[in-house]
Protein backbone atom coordinates (compact mmCIF):
# COMPACT_ATOMS: atom_id res chain seq x y z
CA UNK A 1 48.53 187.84 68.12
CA UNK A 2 50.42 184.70 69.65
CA UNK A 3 51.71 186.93 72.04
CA UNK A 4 47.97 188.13 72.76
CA UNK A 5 46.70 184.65 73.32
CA UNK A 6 49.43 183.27 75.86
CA UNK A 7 49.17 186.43 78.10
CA UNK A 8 45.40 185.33 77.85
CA UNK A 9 46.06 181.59 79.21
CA UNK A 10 48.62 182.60 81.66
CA UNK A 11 45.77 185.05 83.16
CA UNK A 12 42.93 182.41 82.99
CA UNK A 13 45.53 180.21 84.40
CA UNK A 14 46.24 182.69 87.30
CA UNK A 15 42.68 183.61 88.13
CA UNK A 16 41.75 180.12 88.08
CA UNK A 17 43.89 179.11 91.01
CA UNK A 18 43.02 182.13 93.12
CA UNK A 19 44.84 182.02 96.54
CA UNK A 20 42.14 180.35 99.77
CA UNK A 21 42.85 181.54 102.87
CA UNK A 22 41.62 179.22 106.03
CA UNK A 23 38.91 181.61 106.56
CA UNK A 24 37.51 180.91 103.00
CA UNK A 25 37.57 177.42 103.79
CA UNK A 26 35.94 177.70 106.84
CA UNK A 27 32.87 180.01 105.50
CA UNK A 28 32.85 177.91 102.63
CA UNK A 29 32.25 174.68 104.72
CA UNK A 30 29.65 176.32 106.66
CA UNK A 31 27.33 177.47 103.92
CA UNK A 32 28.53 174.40 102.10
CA UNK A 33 27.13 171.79 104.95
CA UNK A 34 24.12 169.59 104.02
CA UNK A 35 23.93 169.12 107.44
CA UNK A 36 23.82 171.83 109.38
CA UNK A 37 20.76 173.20 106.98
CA UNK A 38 19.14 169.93 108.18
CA UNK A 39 20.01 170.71 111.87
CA UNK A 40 18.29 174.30 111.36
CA UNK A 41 15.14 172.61 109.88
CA UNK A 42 15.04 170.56 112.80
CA UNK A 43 15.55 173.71 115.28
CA UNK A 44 12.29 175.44 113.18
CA UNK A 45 10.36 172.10 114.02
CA UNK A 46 11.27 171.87 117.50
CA UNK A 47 10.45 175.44 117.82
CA UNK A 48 7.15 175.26 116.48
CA UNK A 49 6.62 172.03 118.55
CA UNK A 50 7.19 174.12 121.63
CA UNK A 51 4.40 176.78 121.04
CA UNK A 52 1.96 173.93 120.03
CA UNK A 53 2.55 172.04 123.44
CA UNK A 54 1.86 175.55 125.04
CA UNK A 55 -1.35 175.87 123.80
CA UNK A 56 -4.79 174.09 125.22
CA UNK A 57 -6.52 171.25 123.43
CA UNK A 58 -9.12 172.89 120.95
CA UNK A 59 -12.58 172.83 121.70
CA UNK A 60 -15.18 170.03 120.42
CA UNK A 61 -17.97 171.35 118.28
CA UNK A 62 -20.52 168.86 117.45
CA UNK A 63 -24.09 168.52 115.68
CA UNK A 64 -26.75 166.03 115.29
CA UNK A 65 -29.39 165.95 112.74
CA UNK A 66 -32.87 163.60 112.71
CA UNK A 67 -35.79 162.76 112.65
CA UNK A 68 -38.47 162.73 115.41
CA UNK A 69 -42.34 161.14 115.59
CA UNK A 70 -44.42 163.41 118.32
CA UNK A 71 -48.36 163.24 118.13
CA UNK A 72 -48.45 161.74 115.19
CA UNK A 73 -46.51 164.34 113.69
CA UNK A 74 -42.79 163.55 112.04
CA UNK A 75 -40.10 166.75 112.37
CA UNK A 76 -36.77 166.90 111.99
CA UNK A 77 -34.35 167.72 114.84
CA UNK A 78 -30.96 169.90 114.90
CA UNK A 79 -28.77 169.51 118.10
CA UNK A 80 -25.51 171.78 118.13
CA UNK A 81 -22.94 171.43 121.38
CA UNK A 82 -19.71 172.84 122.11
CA UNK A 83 -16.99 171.32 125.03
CA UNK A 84 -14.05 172.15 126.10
CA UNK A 85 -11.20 170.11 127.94
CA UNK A 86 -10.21 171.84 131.39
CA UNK A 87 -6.90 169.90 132.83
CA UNK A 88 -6.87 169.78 136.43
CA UNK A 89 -3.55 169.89 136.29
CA UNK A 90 -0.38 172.15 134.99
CA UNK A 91 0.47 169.68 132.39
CA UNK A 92 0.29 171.83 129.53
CA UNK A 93 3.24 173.94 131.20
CA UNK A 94 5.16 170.69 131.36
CA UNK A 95 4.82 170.26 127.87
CA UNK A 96 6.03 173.06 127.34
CA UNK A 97 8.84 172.94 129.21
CA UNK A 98 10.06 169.52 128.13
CA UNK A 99 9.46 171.27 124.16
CA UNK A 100 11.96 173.32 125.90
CA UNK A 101 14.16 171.32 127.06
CA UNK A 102 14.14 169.47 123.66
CA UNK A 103 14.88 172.96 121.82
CA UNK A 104 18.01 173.52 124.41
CA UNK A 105 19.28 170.03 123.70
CA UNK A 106 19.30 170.44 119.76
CA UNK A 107 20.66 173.59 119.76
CA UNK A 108 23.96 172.17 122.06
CA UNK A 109 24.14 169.86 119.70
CA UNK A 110 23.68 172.15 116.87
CA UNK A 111 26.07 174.41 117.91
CA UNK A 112 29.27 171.97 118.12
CA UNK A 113 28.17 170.44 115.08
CA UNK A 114 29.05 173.82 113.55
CA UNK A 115 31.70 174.25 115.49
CA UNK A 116 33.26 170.29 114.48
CA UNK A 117 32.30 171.17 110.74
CA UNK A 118 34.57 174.23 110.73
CA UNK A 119 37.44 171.99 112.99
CA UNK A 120 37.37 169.42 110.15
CA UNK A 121 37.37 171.61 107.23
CA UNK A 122 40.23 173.39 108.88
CA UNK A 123 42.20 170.22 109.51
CA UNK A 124 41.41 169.04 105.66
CA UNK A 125 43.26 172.19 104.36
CA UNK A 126 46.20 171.70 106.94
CA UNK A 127 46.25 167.81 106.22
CA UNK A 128 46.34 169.15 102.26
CA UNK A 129 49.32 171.66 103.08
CA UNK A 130 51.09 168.78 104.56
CA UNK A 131 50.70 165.98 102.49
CA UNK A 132 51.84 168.51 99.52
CA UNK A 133 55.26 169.23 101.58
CA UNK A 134 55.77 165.74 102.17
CA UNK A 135 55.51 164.97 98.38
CA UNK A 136 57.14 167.59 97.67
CA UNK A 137 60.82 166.98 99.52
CA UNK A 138 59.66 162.77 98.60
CA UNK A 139 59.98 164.02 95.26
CA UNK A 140 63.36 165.52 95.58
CA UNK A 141 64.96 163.13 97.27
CA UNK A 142 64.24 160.27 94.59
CA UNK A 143 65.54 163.16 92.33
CA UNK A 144 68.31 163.58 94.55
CA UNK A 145 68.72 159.44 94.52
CA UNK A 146 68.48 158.90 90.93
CA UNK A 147 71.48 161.44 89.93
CA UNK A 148 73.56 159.84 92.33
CA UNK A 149 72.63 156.34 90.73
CA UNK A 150 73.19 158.20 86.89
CA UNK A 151 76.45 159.27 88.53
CA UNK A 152 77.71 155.88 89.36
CA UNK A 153 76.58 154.31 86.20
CA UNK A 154 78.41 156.51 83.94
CA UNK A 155 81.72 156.15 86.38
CA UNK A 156 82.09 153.05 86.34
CA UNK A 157 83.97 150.86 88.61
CA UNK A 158 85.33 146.85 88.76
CA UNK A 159 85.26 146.11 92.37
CA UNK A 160 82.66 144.21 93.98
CA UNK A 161 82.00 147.26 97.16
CA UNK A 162 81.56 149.43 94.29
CA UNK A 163 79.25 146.88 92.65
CA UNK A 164 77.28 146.62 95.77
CA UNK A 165 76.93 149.90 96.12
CA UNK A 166 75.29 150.04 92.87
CA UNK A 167 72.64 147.41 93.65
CA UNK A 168 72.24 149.32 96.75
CA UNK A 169 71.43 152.80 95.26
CA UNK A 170 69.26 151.32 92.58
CA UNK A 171 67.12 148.92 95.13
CA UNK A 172 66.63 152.63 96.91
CA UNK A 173 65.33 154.00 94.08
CA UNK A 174 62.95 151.69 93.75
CA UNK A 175 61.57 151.76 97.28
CA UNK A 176 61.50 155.93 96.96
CA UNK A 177 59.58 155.49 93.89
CA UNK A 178 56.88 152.84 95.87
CA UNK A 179 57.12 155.82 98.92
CA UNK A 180 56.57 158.40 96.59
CA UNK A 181 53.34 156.49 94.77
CA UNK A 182 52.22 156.55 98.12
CA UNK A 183 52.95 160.23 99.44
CA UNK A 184 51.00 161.35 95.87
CA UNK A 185 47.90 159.04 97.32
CA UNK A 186 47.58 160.59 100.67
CA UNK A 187 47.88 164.14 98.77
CA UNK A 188 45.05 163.39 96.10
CA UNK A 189 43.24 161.99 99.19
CA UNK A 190 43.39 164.98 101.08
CA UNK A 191 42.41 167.16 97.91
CA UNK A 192 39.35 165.19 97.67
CA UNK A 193 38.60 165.17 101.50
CA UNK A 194 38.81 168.77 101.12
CA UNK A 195 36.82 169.40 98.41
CA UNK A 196 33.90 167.68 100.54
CA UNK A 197 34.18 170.01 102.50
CA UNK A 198 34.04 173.25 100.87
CA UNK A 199 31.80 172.11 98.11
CA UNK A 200 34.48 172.15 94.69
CA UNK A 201 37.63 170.31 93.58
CA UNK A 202 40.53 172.21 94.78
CA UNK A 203 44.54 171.93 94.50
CA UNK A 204 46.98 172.10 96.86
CA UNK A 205 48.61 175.13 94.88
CA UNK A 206 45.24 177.16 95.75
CA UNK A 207 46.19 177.08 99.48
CA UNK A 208 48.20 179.83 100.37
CA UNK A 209 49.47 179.91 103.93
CA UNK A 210 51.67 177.99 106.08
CA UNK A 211 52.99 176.49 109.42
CA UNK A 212 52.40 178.70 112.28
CA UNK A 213 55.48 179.78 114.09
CA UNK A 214 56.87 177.48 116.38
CA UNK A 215 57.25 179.65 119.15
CA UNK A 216 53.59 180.76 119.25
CA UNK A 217 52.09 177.52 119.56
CA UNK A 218 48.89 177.58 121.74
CA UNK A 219 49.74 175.32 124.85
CA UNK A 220 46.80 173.65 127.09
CA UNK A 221 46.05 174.54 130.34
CA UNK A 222 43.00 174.54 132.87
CA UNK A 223 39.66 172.03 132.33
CA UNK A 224 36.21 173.62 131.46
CA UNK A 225 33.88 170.74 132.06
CA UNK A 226 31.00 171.80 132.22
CA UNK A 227 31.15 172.94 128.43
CA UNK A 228 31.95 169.29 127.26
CA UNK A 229 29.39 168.35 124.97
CA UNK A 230 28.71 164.91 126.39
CA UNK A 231 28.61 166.24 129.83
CA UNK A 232 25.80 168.92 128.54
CA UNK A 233 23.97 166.64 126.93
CA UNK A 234 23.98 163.94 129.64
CA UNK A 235 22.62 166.57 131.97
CA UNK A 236 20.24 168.30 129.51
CA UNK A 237 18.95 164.56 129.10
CA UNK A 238 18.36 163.97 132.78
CA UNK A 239 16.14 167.30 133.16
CA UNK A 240 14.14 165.95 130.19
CA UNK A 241 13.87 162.91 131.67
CA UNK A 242 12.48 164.70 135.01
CA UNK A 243 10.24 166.67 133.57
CA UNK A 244 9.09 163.60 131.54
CA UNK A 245 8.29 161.39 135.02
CA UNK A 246 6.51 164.74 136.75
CA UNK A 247 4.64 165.14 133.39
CA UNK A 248 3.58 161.51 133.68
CA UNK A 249 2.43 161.64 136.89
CA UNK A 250 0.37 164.46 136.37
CA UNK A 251 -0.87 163.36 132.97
CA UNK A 252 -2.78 160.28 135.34
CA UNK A 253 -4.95 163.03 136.46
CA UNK A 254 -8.49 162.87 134.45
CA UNK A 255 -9.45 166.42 132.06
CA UNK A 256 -12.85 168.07 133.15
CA UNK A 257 -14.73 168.60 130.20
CA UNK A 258 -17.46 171.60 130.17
CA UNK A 259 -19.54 173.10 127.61
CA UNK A 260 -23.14 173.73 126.58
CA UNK A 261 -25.46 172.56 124.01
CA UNK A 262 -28.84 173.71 121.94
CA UNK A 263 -31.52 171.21 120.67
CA UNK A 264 -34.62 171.92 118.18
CA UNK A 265 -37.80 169.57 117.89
CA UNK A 266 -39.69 170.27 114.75
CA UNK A 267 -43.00 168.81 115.74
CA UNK A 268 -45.95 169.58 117.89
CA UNK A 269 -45.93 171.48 120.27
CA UNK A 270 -42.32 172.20 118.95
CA UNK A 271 -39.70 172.25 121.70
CA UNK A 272 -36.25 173.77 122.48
CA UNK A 273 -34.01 172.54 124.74
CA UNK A 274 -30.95 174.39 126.23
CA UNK A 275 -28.27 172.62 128.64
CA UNK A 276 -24.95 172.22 129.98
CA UNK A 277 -22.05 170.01 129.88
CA UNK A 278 -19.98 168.32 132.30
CA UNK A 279 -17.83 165.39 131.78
CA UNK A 280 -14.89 163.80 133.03
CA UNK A 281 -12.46 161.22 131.26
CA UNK A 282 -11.67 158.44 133.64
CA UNK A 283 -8.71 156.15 132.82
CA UNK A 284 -10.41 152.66 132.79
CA UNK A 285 -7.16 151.07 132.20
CA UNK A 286 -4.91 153.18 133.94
CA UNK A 287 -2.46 152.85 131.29
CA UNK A 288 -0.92 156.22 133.38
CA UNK A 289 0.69 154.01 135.85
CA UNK A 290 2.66 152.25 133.33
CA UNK A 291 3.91 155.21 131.55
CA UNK A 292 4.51 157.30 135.10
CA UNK A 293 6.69 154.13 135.93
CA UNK A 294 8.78 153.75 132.33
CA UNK A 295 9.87 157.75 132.92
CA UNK A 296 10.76 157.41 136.46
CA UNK A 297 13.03 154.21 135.52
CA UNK A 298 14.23 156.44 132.65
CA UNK A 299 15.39 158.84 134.73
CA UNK A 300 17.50 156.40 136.92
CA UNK A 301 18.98 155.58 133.85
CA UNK A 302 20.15 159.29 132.83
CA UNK A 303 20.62 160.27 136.35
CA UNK A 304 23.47 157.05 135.81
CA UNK A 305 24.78 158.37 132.72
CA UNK A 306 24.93 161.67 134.04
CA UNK A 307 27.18 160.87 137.17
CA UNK A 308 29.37 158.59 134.76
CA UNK A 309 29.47 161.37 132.25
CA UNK A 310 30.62 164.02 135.07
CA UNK A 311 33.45 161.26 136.17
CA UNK A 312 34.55 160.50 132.81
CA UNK A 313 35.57 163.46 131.44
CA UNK A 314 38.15 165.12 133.65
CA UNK A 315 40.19 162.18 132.71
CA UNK A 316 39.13 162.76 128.78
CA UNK A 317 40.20 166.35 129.02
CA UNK A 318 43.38 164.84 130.87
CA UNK A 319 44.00 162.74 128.08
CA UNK A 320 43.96 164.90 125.58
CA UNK A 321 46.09 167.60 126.85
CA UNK A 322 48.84 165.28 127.18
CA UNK A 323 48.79 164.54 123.78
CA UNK A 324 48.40 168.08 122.94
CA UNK A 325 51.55 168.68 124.87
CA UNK A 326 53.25 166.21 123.79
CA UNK A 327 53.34 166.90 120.41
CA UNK A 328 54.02 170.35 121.47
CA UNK A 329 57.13 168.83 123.11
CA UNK A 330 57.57 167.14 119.52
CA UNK A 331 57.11 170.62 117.42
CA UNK A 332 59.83 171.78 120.05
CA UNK A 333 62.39 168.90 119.25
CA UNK A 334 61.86 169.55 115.00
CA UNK A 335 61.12 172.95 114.68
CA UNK A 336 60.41 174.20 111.25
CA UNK A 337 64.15 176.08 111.64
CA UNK A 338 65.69 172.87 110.79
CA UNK A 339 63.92 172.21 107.23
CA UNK A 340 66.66 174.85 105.96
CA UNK A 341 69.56 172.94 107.87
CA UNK A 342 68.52 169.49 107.06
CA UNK A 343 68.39 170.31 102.89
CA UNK A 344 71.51 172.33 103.29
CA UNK A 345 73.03 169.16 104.98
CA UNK A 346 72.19 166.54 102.37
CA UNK A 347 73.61 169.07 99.61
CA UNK A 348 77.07 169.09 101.25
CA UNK A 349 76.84 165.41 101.65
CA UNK A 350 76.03 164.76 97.95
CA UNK A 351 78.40 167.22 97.15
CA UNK A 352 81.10 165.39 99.12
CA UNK A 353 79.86 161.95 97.35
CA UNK A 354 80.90 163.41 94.18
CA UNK A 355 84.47 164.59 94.94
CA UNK A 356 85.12 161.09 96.52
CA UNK A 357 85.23 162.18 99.78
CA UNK A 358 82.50 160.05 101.43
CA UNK A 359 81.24 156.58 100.22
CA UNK A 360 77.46 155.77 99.26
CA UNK A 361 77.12 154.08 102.88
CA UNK A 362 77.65 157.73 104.41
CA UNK A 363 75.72 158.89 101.96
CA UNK A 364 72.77 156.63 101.96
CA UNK A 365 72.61 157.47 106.15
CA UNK A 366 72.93 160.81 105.79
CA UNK A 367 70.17 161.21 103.42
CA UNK A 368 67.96 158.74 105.83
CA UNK A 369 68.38 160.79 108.47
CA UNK A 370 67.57 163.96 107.29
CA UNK A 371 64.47 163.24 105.43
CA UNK A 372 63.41 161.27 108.27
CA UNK A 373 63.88 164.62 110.42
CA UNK A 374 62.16 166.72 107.57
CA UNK A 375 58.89 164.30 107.46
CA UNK A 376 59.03 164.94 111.36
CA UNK A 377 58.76 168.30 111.56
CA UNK A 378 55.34 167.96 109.07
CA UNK A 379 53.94 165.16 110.93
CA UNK A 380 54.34 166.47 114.49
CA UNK A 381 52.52 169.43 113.29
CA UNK A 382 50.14 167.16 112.08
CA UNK A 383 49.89 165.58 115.14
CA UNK A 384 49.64 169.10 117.18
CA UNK A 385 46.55 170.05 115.24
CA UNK A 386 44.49 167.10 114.94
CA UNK A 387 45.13 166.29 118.61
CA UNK A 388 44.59 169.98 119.52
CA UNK A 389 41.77 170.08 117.65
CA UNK A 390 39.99 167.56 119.62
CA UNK A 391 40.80 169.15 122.69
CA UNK A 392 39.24 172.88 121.71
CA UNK A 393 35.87 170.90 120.50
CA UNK A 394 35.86 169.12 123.48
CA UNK A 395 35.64 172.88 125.24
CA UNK A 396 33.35 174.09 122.57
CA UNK A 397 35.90 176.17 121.09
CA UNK A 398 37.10 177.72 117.70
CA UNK A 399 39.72 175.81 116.40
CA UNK A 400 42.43 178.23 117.24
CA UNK A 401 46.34 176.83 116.68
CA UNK A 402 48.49 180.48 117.41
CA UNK A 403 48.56 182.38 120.47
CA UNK A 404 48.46 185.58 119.79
């Protein structure tokens, strides 16, 4: 029965802590994303916005009732007309269009916002991955620290080097032990950043992949600007903002109004009356001009940002793929090939500690160095897909870190 109940935990245990893949996370932080359900609520709007400003203003139906004295007679009197607005210009096409226009603009946006959603979930589970090797070899090397410091303590020894190099193990200890406290933080951080992500608390132990091989790193090359989302938006911007001044301009021009009417006397002789309608709205104000000159001086402004946006991001993409390379250049110099090497190295110096053959000083700098070279190799990765990251959303693409 005991027997029955600890297969039973060790299989809730298991299923518990199924195995994610980075595809998971990124489906998960799509459907997951308060967000983007906003963004397609706004896209509905916008769309129904556009077949409103299609459409023609609706026509006026209107109706009197009263009371008229005729020959000493006192009737009542119905009156029933019907206008409708006739624009003398194509402004209702320009309405249209700049609904357009609006639609196009949200849906660039929309569409890198789902695009940076999945880039940051992605990073979250490669930041988790990380942080958890970084604990993990922070953990054994205060465990590798503390034996060493166990070892000298129960051989003990008169002279003052050997003294000093007491004080100097256990003052190590203690700063591992601070480095540590703060290697566990960044982990639990990254769990949690994670979990915003994909919607539920998750452990590093859940992830199951790992670091790409280093020899099939994606590498930048060539500049797409015109599918840099500021540069888009800059110039979807400016077309609104042209559309906007020719709608304004046109908007000065006054609706025709026509329409017909029907009017009943109830008195004697009683009298009908038929007749038409034709009006014309005439800006007494001309609050037009001011309007046709804020969208003109709005479109000097986005023609400005426009040219400034087309300048400015060559150099961005510039920017960025040096940093891309150069962490490539960094992957290159601590390939994951040397993780092996480096642990294998620190065992045959603590080995040789032990049999006397080096001192703690050699020690102590050979165990520097290599765990200095093994939280390289993790945080030029990190480096190489944050940075890379930025570039491929910058080009509106996937976040994609292995050639194939």
């Amino acid at each position: 029965m005991k027997l029955y109940y600890i297969l039973l935990t060790l299989f809730v245990c298991s299923s518990s802590l199924q195995a994610m893949t980075l595809d998971e996370v990124r489906n998960l932080a799509i459907s997951n994303s308060l967000s983007l359900k906003a963004k397609d609520m706004e896209s509905h709007a916008l769309a129904s916005e556009k077949n409103l400003r299609g459409k023609w203003q609706n026509p006026q139906l209107m109706g009197q009732v009263g009371t008229l004295k005729s020959g000493g007679v006192t009737g009542p009197t119905v009156e029933v007309s019907l206008t409708q607005a006739v624009p003398l210009s194509d402004k209702f096409t320009l309405r249209k269009e700049l609904a357009d226009l609006a639609l196009k603009s949200q849906g660039i946006e929309k569409d890198y916002f789902s695009n940076w959603v999945e880039h940051q979930a992605l990073l979250s589970a490669w930041r988790v991955l990380i942080a958890k090797e970084l604990y993990k070899h922070g953990i054994e090397r205060a465990e590798r620290i503390k034996l060493i410091e166990k070892y000298l303590a129960t051989h003990p020894r008169v002279s003052i080097r050997q003294k000093v190099e007491q004080s100097i193990i256990s003052s190590l200890v203690l700063q591992l032990l601070k480095m540590q406290d703060l290697k566990k933080h960044d982990l639990v951080q990254a769990e949690k950043d994670l979990e915003f992500w994909i919607g539920r608390p998750i452990q590093a132990s859940e992830l199951k992949f790992y670091l790409p091989s280093d020899d099939h790193l994606v590498i930048p090359h060539g500049e797409l600007k015109n599918q840099d989302l500021e540069l888009k938006i800059a110039k979807t911007q400016l077309e609104i903002s042209k559309v906007d001044a020719e709608l304004a301009r046109k908007e000065r021009r006054p609706d025709l109004f026509l329409g017909g009417g029907y009017r009943v006397e109830s008195v004697v002789p009683q009298n009908h009356f038929t007749y038409g309608i034709v009006g014309m709205n005439i800006p007494i104000w001309d609050t037009g001009s001011h309007r046709l000159e804020a969208a003109r001086a709005r479109q000097k402004r986005d023609e400005k940002f426009a040219d400034e946006a087309d300048r400015k991001v060559g150099l961005k993409h510039q920017r960025q793929e040096e940093m891309v390379q150069y962490f490539v250049s960094q992957i290159k110099r601590f390939p994951h090939r040397l993780l092996k090497q480096q642990e294998d190295s620190i065992h045959q110096a603590e080995a040789g500690f032990k049999q006397g053959l080096i001192d703690v000083n050699t020690l102590l700098l050979s165990e520097t160095q290599t765990h200095d070279v093994i939280d390289q190799i993790f945080i030029s990765w990190q480096g190489y897909l944050e940075n890379l990251s930025s570039w491929q959303l910058m080009r509106g693409e996937k976040f994609v870190w292995e050639a194939k």
